[in-house]
C-alpha atoms as a PDB file:
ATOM      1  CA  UNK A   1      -0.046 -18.256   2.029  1.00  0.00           C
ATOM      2  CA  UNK A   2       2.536 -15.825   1.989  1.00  0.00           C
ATOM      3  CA  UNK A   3      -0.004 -13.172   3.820  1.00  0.00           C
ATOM      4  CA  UNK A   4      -1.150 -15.677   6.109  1.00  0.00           C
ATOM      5  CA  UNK A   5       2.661 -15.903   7.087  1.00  0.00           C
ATOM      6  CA  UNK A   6       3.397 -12.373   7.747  1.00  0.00           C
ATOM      7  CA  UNK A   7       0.191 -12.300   9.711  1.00  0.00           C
ATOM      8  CA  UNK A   8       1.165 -14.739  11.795  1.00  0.00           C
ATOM      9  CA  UNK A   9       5.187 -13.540  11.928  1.00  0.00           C
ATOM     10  CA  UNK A  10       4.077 -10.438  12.923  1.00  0.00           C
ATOM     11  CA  UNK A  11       1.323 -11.219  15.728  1.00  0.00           C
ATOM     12  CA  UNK A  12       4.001 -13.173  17.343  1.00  0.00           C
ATOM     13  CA  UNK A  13       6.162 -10.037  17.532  1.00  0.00           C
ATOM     14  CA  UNK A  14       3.341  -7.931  18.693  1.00  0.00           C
ATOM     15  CA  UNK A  15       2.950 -10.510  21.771  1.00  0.00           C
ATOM     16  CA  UNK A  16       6.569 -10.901  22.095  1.00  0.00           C
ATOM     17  CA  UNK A  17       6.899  -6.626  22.295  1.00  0.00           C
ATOM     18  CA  UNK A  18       3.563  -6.352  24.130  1.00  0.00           C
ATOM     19  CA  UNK A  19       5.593  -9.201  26.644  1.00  0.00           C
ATOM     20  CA  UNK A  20       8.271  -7.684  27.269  1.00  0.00           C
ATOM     21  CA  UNK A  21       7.050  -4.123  27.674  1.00  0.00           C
ATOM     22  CA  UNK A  22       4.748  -5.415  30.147  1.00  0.00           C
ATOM     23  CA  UNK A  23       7.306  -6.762  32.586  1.00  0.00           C
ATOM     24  CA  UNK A  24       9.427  -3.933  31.980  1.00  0.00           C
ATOM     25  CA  UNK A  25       6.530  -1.915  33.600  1.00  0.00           C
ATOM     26  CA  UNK A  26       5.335  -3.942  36.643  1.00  0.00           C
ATOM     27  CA  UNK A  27       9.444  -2.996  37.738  1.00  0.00           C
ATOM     28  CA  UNK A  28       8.096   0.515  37.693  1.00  0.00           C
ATOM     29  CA  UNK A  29       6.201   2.513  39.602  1.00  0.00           C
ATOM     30  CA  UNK A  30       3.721   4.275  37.104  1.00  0.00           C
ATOM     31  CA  UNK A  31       0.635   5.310  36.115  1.00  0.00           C
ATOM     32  CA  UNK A  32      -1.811   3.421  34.055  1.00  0.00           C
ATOM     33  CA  UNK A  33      -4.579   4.928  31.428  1.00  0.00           C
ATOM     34  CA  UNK A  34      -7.491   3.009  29.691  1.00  0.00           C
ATOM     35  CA  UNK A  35      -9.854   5.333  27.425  1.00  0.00           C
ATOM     36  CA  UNK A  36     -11.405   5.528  24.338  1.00  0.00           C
ATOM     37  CA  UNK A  37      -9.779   6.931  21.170  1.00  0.00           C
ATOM     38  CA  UNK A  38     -11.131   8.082  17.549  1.00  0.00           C
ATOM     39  CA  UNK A  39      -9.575   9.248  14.077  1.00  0.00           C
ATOM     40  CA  UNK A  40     -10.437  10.829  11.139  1.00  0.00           C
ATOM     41  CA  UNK A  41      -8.136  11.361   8.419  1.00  0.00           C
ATOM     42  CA  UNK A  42     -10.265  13.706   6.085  1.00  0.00           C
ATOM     43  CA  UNK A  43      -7.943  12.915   2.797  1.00  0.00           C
ATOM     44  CA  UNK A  44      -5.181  11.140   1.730  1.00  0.00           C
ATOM     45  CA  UNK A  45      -2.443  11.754  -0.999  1.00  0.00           C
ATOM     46  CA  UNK A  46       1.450  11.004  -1.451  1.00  0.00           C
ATOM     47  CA  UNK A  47       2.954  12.344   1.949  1.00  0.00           C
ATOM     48  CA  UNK A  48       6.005  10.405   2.237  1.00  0.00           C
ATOM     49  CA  UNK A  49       5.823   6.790   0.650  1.00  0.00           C
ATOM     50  CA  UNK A  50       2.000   6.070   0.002  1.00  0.00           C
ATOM     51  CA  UNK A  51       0.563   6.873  -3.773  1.00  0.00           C
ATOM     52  CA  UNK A  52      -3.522   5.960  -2.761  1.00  0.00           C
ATOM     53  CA  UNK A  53      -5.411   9.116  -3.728  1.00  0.00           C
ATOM     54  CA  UNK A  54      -8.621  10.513  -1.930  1.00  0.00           C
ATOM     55  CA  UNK A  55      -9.641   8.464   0.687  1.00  0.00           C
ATOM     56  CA  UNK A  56     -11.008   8.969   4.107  1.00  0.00           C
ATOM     57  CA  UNK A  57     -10.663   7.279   6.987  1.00  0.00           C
ATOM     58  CA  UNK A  58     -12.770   7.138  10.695  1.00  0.00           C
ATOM     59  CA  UNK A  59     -11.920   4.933  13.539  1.00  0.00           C
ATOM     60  CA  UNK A  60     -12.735   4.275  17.042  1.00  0.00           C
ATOM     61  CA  UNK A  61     -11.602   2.494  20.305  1.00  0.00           C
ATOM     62  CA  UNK A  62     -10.242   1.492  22.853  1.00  0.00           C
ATOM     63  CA  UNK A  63      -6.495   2.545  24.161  1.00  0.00           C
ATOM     64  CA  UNK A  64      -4.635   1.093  26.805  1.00  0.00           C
ATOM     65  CA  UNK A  65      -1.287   3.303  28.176  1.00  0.00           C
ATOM     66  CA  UNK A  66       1.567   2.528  30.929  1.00  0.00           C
ATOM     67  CA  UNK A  67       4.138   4.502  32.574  1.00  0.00           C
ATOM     68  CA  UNK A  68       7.569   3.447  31.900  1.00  0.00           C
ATOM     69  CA  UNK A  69       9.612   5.659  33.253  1.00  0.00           C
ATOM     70  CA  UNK A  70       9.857   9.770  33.507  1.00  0.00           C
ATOM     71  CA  UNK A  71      10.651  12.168  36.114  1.00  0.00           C
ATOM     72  CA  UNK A  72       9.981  16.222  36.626  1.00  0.00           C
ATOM     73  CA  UNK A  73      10.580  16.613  33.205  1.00  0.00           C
ATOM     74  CA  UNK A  74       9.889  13.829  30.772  1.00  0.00           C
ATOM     75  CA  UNK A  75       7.591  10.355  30.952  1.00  0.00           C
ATOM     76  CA  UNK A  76       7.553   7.295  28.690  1.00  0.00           C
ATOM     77  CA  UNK A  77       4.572   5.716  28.222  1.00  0.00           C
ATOM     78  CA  UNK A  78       3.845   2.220  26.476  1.00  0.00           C
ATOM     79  CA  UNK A  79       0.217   2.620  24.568  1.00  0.00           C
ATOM     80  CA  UNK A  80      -1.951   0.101  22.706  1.00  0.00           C
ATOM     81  CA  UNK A  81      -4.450   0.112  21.261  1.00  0.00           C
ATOM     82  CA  UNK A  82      -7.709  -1.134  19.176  1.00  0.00           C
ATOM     83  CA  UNK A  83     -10.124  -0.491  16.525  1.00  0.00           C
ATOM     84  CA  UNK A  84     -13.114  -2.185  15.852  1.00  0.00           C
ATOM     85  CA  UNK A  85     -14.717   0.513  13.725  1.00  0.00           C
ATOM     86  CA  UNK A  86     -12.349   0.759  10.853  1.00  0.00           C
ATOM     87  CA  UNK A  87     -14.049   2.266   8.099  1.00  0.00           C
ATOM     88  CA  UNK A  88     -12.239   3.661   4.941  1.00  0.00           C
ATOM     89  CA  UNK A  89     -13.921   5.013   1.730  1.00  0.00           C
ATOM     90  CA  UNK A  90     -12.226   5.029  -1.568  1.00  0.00           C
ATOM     91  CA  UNK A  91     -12.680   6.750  -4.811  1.00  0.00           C
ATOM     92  CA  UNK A  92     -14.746   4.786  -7.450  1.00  0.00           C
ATOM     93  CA  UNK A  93     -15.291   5.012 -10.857  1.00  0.00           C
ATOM     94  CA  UNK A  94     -18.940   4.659 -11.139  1.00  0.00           C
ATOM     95  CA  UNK A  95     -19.517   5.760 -15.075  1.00  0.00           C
ATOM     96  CA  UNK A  96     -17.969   7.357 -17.870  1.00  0.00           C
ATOM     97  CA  UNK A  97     -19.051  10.420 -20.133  1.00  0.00           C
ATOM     98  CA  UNK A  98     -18.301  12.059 -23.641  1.00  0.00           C
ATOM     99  CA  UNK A  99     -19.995  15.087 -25.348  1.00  0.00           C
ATOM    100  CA  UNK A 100     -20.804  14.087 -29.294  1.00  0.00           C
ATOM    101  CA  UNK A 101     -22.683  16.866 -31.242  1.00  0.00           C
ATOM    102  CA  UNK A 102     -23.299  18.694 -28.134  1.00  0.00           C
ATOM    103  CA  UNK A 103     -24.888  15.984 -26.255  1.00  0.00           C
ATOM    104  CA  UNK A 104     -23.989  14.214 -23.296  1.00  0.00           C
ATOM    105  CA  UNK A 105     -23.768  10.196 -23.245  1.00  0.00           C
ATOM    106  CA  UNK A 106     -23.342   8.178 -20.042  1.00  0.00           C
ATOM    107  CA  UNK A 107     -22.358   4.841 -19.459  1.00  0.00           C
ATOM    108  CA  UNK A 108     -22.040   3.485 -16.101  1.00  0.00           C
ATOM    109  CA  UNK A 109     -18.625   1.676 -15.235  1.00  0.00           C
ATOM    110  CA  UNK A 110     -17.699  -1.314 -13.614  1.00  0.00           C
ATOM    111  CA  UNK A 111     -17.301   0.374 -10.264  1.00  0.00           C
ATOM    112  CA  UNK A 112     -13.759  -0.453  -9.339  1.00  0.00           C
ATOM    113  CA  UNK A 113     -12.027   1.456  -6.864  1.00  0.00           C
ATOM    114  CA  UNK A 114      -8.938   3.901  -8.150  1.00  0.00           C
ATOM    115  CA  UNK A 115      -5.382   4.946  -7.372  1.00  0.00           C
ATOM    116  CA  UNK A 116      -5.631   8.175  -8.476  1.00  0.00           C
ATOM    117  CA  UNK A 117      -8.501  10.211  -8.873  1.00  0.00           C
ATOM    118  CA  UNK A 118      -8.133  13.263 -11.883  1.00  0.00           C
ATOM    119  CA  UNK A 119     -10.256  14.679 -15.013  1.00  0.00           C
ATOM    120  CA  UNK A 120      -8.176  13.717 -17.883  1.00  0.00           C
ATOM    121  CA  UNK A 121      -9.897  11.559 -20.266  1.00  0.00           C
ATOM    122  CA  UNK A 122      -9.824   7.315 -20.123  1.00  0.00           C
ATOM    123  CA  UNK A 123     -10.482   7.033 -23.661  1.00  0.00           C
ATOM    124  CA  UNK A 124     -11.860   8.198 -26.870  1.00  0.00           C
ATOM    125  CA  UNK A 125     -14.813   7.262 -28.340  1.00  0.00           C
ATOM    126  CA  UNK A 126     -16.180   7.622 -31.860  1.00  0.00           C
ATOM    127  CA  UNK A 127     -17.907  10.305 -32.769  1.00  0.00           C
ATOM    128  CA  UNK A 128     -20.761   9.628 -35.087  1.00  0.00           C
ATOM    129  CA  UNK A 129     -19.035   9.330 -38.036  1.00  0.00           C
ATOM    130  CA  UNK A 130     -16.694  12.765 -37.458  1.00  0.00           C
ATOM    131  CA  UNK A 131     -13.389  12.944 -34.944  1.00  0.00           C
ATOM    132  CA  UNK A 132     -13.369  10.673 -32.196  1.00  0.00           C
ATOM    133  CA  UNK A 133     -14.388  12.422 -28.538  1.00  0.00           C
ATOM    134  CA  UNK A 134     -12.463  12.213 -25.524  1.00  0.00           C
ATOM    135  CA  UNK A 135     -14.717  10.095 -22.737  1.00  0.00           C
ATOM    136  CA  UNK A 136     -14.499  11.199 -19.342  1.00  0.00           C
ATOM    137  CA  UNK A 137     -15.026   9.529 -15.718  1.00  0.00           C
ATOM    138  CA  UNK A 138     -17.384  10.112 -13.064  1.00  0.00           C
ATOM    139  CA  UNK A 139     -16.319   9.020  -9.801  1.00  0.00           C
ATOM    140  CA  UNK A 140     -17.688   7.761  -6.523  1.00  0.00           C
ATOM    141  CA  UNK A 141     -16.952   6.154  -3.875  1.00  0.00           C
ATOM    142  CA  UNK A 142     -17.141   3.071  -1.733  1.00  0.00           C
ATOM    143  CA  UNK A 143     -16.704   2.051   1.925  1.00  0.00           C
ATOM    144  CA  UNK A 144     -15.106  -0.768   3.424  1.00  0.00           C
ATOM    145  CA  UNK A 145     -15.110  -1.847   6.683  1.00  0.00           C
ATOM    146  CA  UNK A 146     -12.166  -3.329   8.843  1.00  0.00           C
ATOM    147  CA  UNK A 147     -10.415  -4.120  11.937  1.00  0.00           C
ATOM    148  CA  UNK A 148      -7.524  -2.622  13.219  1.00  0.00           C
ATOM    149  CA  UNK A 149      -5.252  -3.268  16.201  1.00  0.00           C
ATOM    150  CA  UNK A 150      -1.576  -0.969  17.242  1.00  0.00           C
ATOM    151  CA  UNK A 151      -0.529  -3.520  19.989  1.00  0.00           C
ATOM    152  CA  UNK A 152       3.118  -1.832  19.432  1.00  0.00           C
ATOM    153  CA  UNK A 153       3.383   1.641  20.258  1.00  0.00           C
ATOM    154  CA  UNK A 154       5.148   4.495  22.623  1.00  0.00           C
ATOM    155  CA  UNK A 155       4.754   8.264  23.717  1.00  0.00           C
ATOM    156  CA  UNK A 156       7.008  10.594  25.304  1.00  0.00           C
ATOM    157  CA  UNK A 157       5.381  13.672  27.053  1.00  0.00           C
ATOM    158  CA  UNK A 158       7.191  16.768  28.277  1.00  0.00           C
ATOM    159  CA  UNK A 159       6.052  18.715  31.284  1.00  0.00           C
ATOM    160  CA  UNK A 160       5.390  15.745  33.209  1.00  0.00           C
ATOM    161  CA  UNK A 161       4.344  17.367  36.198  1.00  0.00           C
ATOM    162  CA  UNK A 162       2.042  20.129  34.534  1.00  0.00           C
ATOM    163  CA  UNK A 163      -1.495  19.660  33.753  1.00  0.00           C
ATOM    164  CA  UNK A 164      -0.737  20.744  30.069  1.00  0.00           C
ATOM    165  CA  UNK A 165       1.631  17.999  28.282  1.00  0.00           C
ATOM    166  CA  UNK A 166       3.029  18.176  24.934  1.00  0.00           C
ATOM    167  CA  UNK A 167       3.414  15.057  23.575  1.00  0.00           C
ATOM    168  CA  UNK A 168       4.959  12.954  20.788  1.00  0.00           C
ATOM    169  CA  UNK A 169       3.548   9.148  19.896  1.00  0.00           C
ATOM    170  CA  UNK A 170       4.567   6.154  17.409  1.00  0.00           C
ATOM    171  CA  UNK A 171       2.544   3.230  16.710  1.00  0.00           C
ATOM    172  CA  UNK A 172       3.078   0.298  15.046  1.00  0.00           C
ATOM    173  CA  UNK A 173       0.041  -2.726  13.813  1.00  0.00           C
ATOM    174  CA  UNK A 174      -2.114  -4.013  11.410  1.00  0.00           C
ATOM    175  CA  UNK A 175      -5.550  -3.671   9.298  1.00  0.00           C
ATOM    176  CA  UNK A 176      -7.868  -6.890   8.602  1.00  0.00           C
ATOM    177  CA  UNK A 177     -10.333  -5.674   6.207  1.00  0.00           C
ATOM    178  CA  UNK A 178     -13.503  -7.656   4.506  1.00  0.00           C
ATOM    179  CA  UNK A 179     -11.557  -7.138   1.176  1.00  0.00           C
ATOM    180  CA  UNK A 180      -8.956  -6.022  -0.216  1.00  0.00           C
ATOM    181  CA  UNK A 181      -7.504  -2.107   0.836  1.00  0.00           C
ATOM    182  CA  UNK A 182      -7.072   0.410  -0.675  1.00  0.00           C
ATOM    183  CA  UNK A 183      -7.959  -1.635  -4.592  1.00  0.00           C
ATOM    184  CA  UNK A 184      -9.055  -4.392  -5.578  1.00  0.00           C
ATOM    185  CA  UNK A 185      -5.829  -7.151  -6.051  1.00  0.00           C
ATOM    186  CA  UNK A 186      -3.921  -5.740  -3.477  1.00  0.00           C
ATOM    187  CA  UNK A 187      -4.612  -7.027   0.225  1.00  0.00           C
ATOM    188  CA  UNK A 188      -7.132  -7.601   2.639  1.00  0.00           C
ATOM    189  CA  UNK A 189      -4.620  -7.551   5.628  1.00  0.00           C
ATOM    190  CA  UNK A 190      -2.287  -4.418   5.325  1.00  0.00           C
ATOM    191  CA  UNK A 191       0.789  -2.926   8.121  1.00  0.00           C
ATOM    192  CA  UNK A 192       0.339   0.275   9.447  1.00  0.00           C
ATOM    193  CA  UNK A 193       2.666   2.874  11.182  1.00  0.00           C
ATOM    194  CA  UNK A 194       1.923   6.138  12.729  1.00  0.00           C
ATOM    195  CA  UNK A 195       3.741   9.016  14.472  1.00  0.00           C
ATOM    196  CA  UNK A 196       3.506  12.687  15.337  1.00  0.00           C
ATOM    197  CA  UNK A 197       2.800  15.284  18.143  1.00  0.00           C
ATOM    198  CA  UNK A 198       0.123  16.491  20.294  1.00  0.00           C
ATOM    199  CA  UNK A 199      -0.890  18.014  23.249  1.00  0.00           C
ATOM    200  CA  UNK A 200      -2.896  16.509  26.653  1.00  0.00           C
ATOM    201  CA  UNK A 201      -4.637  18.238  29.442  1.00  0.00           C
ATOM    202  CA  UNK A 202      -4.720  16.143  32.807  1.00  0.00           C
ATOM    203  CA  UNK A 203      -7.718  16.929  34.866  1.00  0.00           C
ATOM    204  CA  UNK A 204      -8.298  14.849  38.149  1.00  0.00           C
ATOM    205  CA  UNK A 205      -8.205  11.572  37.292  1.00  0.00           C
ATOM    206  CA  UNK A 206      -8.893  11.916  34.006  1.00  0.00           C
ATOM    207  CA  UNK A 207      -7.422  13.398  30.675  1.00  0.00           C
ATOM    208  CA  UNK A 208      -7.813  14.408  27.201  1.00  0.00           C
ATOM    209  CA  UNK A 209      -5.166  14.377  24.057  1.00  0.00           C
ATOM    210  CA  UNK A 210      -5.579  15.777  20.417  1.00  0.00           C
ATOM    211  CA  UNK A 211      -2.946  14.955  18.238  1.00  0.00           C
ATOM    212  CA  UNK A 212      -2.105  14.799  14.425  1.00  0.00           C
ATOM    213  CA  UNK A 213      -0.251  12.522  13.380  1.00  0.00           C
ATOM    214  CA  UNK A 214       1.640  10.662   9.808  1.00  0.00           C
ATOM    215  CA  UNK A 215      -0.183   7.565   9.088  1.00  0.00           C
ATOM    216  CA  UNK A 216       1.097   5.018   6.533  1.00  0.00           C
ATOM    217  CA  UNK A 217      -0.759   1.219   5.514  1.00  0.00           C
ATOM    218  CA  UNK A 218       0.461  -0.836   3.266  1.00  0.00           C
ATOM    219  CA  UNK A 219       0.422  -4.412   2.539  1.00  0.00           C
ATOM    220  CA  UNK A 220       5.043  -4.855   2.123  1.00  0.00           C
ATOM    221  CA  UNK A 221       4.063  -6.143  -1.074  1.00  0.00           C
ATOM    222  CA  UNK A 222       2.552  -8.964   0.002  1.00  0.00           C
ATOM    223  CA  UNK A 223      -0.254  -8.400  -2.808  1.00  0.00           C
ATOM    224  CA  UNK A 224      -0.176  -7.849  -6.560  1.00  0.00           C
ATOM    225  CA  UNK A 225      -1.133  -3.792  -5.948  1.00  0.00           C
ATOM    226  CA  UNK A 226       1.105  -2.084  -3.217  1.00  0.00           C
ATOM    227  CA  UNK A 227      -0.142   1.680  -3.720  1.00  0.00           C
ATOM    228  CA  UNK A 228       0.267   2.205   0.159  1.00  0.00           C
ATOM    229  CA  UNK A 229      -2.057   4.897   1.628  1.00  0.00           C
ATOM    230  CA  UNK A 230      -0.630   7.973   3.146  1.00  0.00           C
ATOM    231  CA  UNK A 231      -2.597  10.338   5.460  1.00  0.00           C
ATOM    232  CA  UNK A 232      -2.946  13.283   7.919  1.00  0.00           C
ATOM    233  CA  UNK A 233      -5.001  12.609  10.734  1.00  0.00           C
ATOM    234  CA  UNK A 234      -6.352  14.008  13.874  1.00  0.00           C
ATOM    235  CA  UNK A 235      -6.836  11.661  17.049  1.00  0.00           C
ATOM    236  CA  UNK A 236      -8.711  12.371  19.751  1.00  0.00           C
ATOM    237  CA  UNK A 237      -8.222  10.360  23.270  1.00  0.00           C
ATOM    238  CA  UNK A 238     -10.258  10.643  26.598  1.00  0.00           C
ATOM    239  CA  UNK A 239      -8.624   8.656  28.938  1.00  0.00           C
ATOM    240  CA  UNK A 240      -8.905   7.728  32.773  1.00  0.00           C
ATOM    241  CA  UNK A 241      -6.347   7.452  34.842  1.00  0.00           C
ATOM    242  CA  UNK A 242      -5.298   4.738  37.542  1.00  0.00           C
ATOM    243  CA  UNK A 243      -2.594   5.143  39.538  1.00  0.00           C
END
């Protein structure tokens, strides 16, 4: 229940925000941008707030952008956007080893999905009758698939009247995955936040952006796990543009 309420709290300020900035827009004279977007964050590890070790992340869709305001200079843009391809994939421990009299014994392992991923030993097992042995993991990993929508976001772009624009972006919106992210007994609907820099190149009516930017997801402790996942990631945007 208490997920299902900061869902729904939190849709209703996405279509409140998405509202607002909206009409702010139709009072301005702008340009308008619908294209298609993709990310990949190759790794992920504790960047800021997020503890989740090791796991990758590709998206792709759709992305919606208006002009707010700008001049010679600067522009303001209101973006969206949404993901139907969400896929992340998460360490796993798949089996367990140890070394007794110089041979090695598996045993595969339940196959749940970790934290943190490192060699040390889970255990010790006995070691036919002499010291006990250190056992070891073996890890894998899994994929999950999900959903993902940034209805809240902004960008500010410099050189407004060049055909190269540096550029600096925030989003804010959620993840509805088919289980629980990033472990097991955490959440399957998790908050996400983004920002950083990048660059576009305008082109006739049409443009491209690369950026890399400081993703966070978490689930605000709405589940019993909260490791939050922290990552680095590259998007890539090809947009046209309406004016």
């Amino acid at each position: 229940m208490r997920i299902k309420n900061l869902a729904i709290i939190f849709l209703s300020l996405c279509f409140l925000g998405a509202f607002g900035v909206s009409v702010l827009a139709q009072e301005l004279s702008g340009r308008q941008s619908c294209g298609i977007s993709s990310t990949f964050a190759p790794d992920s590890s504790h960047i800021l707030i997020g503890d989740a070790e090791q796991r990758r992340v590709w998206t792709a869709g759709l992305e919606y952008s208006r002009r707010l305001w700008g001049n010679g200079s600067f522009r303001l843009d209101y973006e969206g956007s949404v993901a139907p391809f969400f896929q992340e994939r998460d360490p796993t421990l798949v089996a367990e080893y140890s070394i007794i009299a110089g041979y090695r014994g598996t045993l595969p392992s339940s196959g749940e999905r970790v934290i943190y991923v490192n060699n040390d030993p889970v255990g010790m097992a006995g070691g036919g009758g002499g010291a006990p042995v250190p056992v070891y993991p073996i890890y894998g990993s899994t994929k999950t698939y999900a959903f993902a929508m940034s209805p809240i976001g902004a960008r500010i772009s410099g050189f407004s009247s060049h055909r190269l624009q540096p550029t600096f972006s925030t989003d804010l919106g959620m993840v509805f995955s088919s289980r629980d992210l990033p472990v097991d007994d955490s959440a399957s609907v998790n908050f996400l936040f983004s920002f950083g820099p990048g660059v576009e190149i305008l082109r006739g009516n049409g443009a491209i952006r690369l950026e890399y930017l400081y993703r966070h997801m978490s689930n605000a402790n709405s589940g019993y796990n909260n490791p939050g996942v922290d990552s680095g990631v590259f998007r890539l945007t090809l947009s046209r543009l309406r004016r």
